[in-house]
C-alpha atoms as a PDB file:
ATOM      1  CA  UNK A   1     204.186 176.003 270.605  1.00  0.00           C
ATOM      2  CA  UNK A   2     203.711 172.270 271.710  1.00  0.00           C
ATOM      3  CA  UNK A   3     199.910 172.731 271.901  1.00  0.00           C
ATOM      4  CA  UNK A   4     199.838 174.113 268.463  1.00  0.00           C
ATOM      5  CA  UNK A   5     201.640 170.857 266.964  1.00  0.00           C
ATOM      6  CA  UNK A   6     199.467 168.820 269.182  1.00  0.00           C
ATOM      7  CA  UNK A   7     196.803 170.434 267.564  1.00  0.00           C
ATOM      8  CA  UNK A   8     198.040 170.160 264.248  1.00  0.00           C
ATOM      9  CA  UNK A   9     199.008 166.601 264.973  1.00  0.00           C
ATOM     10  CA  UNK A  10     195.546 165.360 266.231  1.00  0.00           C
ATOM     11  CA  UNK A  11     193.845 167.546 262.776  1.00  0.00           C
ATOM     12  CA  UNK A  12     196.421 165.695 260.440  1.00  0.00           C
ATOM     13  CA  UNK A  13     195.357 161.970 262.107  1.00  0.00           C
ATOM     14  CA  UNK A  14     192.057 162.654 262.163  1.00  0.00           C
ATOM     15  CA  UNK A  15     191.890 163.856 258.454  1.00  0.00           C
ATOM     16  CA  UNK A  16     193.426 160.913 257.559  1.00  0.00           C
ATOM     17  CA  UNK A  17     191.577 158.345 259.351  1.00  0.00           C
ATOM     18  CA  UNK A  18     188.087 160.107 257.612  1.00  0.00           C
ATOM     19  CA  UNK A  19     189.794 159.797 254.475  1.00  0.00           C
ATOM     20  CA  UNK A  20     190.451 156.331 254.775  1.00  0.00           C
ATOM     21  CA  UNK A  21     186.881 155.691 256.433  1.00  0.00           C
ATOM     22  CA  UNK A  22     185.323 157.068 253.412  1.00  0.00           C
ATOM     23  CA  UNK A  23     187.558 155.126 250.628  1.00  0.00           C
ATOM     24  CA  UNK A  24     186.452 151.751 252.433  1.00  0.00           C
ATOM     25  CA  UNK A  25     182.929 152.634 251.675  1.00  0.00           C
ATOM     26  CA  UNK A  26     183.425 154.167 247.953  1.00  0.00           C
ATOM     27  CA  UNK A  27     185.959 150.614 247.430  1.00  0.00           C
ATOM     28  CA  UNK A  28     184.497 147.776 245.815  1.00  0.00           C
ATOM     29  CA  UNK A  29     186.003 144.481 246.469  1.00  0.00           C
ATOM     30  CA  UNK A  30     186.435 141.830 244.238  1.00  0.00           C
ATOM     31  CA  UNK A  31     185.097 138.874 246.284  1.00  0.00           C
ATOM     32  CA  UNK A  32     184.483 135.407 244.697  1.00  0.00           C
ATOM     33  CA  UNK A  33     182.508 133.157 246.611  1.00  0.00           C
ATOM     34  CA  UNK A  34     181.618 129.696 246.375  1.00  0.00           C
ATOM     35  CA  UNK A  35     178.387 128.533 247.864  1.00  0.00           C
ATOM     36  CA  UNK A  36     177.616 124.468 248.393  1.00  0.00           C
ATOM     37  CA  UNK A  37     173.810 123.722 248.359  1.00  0.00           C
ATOM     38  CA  UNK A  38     173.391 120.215 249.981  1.00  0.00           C
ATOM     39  CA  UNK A  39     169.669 120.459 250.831  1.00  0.00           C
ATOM     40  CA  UNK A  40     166.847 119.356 248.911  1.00  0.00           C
ATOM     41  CA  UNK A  41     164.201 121.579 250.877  1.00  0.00           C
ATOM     42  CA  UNK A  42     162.914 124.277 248.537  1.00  0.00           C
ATOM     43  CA  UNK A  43     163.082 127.116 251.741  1.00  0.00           C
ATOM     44  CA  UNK A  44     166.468 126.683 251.502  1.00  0.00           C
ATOM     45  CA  UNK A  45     166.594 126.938 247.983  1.00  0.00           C
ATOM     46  CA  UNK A  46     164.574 130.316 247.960  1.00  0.00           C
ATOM     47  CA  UNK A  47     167.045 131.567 251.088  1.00  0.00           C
ATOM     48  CA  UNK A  48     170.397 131.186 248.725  1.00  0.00           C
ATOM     49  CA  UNK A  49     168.902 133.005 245.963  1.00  0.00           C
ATOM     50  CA  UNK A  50     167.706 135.662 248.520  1.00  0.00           C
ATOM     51  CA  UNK A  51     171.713 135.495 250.016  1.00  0.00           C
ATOM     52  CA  UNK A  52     173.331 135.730 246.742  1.00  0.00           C
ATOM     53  CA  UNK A  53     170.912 138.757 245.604  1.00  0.00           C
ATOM     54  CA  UNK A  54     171.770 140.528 248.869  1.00  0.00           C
ATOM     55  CA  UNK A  55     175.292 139.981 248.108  1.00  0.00           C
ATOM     56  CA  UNK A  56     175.138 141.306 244.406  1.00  0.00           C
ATOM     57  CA  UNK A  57     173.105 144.535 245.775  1.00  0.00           C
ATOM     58  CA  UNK A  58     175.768 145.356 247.679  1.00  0.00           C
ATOM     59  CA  UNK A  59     178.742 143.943 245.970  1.00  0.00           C
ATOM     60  CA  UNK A  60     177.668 143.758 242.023  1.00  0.00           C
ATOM     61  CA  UNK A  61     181.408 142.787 240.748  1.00  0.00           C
ATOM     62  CA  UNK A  62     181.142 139.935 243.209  1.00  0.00           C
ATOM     63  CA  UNK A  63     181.791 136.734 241.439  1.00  0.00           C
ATOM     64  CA  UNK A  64     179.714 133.397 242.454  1.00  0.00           C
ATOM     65  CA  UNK A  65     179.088 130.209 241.879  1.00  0.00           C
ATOM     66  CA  UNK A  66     176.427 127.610 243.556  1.00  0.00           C
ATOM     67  CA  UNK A  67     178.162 124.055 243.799  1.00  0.00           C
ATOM     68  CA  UNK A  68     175.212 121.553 243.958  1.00  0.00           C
ATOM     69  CA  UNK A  69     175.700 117.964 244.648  1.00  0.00           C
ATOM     70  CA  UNK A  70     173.603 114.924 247.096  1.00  0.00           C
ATOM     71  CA  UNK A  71     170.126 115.705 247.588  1.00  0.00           C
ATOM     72  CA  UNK A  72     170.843 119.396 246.530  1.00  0.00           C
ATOM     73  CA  UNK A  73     171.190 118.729 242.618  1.00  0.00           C
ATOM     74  CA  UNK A  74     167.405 119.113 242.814  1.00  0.00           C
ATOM     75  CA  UNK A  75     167.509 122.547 242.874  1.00  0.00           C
ATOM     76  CA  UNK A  76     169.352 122.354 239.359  1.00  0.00           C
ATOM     77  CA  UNK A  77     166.405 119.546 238.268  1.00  0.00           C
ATOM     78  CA  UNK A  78     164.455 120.802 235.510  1.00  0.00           C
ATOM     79  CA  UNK A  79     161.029 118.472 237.175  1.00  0.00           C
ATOM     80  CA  UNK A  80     162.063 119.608 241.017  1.00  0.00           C
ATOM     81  CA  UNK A  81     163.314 122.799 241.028  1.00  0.00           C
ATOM     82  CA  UNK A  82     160.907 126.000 242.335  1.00  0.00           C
ATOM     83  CA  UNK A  83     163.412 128.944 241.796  1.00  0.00           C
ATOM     84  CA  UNK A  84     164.001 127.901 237.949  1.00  0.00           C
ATOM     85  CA  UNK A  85     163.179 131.912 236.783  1.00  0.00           C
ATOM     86  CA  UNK A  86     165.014 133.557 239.755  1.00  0.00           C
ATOM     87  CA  UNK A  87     168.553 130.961 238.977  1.00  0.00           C
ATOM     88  CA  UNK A  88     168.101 132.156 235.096  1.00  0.00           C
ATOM     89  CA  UNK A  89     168.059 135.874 236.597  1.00  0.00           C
ATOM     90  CA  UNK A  90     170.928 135.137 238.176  1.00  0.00           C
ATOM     91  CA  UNK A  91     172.933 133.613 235.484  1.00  0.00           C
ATOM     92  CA  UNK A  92     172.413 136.543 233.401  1.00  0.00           C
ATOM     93  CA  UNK A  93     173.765 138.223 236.074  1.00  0.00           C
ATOM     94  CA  UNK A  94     177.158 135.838 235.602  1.00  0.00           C
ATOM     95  CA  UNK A  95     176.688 133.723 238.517  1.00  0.00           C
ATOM     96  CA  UNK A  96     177.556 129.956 237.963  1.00  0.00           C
ATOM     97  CA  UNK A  97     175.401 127.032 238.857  1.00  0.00           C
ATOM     98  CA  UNK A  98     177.065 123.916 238.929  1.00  0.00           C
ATOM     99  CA  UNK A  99     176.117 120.083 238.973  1.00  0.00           C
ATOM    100  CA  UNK A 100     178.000 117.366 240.401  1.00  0.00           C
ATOM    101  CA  UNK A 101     178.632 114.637 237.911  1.00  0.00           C
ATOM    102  CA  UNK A 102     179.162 112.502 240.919  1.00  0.00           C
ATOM    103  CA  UNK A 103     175.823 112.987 242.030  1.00  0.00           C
ATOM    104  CA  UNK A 104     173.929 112.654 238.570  1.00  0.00           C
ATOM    105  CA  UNK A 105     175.506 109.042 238.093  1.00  0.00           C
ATOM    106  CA  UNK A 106     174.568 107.845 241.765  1.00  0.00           C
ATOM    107  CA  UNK A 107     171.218 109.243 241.170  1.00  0.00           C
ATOM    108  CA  UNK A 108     170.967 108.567 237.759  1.00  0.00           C
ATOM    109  CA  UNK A 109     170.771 112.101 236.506  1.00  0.00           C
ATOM    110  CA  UNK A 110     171.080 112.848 232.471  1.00  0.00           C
ATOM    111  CA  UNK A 111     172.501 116.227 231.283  1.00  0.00           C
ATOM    112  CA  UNK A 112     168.747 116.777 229.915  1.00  0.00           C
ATOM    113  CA  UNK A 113     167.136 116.436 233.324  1.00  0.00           C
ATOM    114  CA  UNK A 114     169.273 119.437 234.482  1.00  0.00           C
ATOM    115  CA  UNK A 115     167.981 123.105 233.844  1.00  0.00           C
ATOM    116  CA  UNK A 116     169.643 124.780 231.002  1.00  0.00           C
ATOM    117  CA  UNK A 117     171.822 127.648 232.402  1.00  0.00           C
ATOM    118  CA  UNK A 118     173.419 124.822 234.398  1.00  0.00           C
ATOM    119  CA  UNK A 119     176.979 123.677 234.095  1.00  0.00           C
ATOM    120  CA  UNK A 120     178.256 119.816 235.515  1.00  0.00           C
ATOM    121  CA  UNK A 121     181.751 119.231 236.950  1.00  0.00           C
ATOM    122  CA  UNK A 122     183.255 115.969 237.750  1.00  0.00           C
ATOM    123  CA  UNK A 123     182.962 116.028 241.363  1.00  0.00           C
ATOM    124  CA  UNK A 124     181.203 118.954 243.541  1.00  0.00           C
ATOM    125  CA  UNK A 125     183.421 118.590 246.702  1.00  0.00           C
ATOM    126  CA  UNK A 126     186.352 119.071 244.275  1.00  0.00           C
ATOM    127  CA  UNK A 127     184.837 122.119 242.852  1.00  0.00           C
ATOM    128  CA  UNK A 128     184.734 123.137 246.282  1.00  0.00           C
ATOM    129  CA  UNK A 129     187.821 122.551 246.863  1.00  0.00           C
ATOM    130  CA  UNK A 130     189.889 124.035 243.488  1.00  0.00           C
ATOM    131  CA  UNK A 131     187.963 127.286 244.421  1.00  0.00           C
ATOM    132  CA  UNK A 132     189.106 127.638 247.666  1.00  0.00           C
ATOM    133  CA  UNK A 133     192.674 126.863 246.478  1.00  0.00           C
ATOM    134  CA  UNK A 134     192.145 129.467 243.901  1.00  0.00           C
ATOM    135  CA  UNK A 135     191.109 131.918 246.882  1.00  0.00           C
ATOM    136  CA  UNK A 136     186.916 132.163 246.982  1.00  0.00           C
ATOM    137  CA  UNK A 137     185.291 132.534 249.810  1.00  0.00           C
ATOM    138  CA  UNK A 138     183.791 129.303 250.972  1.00  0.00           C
ATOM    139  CA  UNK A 139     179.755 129.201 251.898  1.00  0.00           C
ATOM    140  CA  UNK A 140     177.573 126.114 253.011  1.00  0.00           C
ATOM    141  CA  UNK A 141     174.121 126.446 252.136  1.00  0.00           C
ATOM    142  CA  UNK A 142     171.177 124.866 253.627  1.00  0.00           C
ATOM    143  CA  UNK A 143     171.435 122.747 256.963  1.00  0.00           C
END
């Protein structure tokens, strides 16, 4: 009798740990993640789109949104930027490319020298940080 309800035991565990196993891989989260691009170098401009597409093939309800301020506002510059097709791909896709105000007045940066699908914030860092008050994920791009 006590091997039986061993038996039955270990069958009910195990049935429920497979059960479990395969609702983690049928779940999809609801990350948010915020991504700071610093860099200016245009291989680390083609690597975060690459990251974020990964991320949306595997997670498509992920939200995002690209913080760039300093030298990385380029990526955002209408003259500068080389991933200007694959960022409007992306914002259809309802990812969020921002621009630090900050940055555009230190640089001297007008709203018209910034690519379209862009939006500006006051301060980048901030941005940052009211995400990651709010709960996203936080993600430094570039060196």
């Amino acid at each position: 009798m006590k091997h039986l309800f061993i038996i039955i035991l270990t069958f009910f565990v195990q049935s429920t740990i497979v059960a479990q196993i395969k609702t983690e891989k049928g779940k999809s989260h609801n990350h948010k993640i915020v991504f700071q691009m610093v860099s200016k170098d245009t291989a680390d401009h083609a690597a975060l789109i690459r990251q974020i597409k990964n991320i949306l093939n595997l997670e498509p309800h992920c939200k995002v949104e690209v913080v760039c301020h300093g030298p990385g506002i380029n990526i955002l510059m209408k003259e500068k930027t080389t991933v200007l097709l694959k960022i409007i791909e992306l914002s259809l896709n309802k990812v969020d490319f921002v621009a630090c105000e900050f940055t555009m007045s230190q640089k001297n940066i007008v709203r018209t020298d910034l690519i379209d699908v862009c939006r500006t914030v006051p301060g980048g860092i901030l941005e940052i940080v009211y995400k990651q008050e709010k709960g996203w994920s936080y993600i430094k791009s570039g060196y």
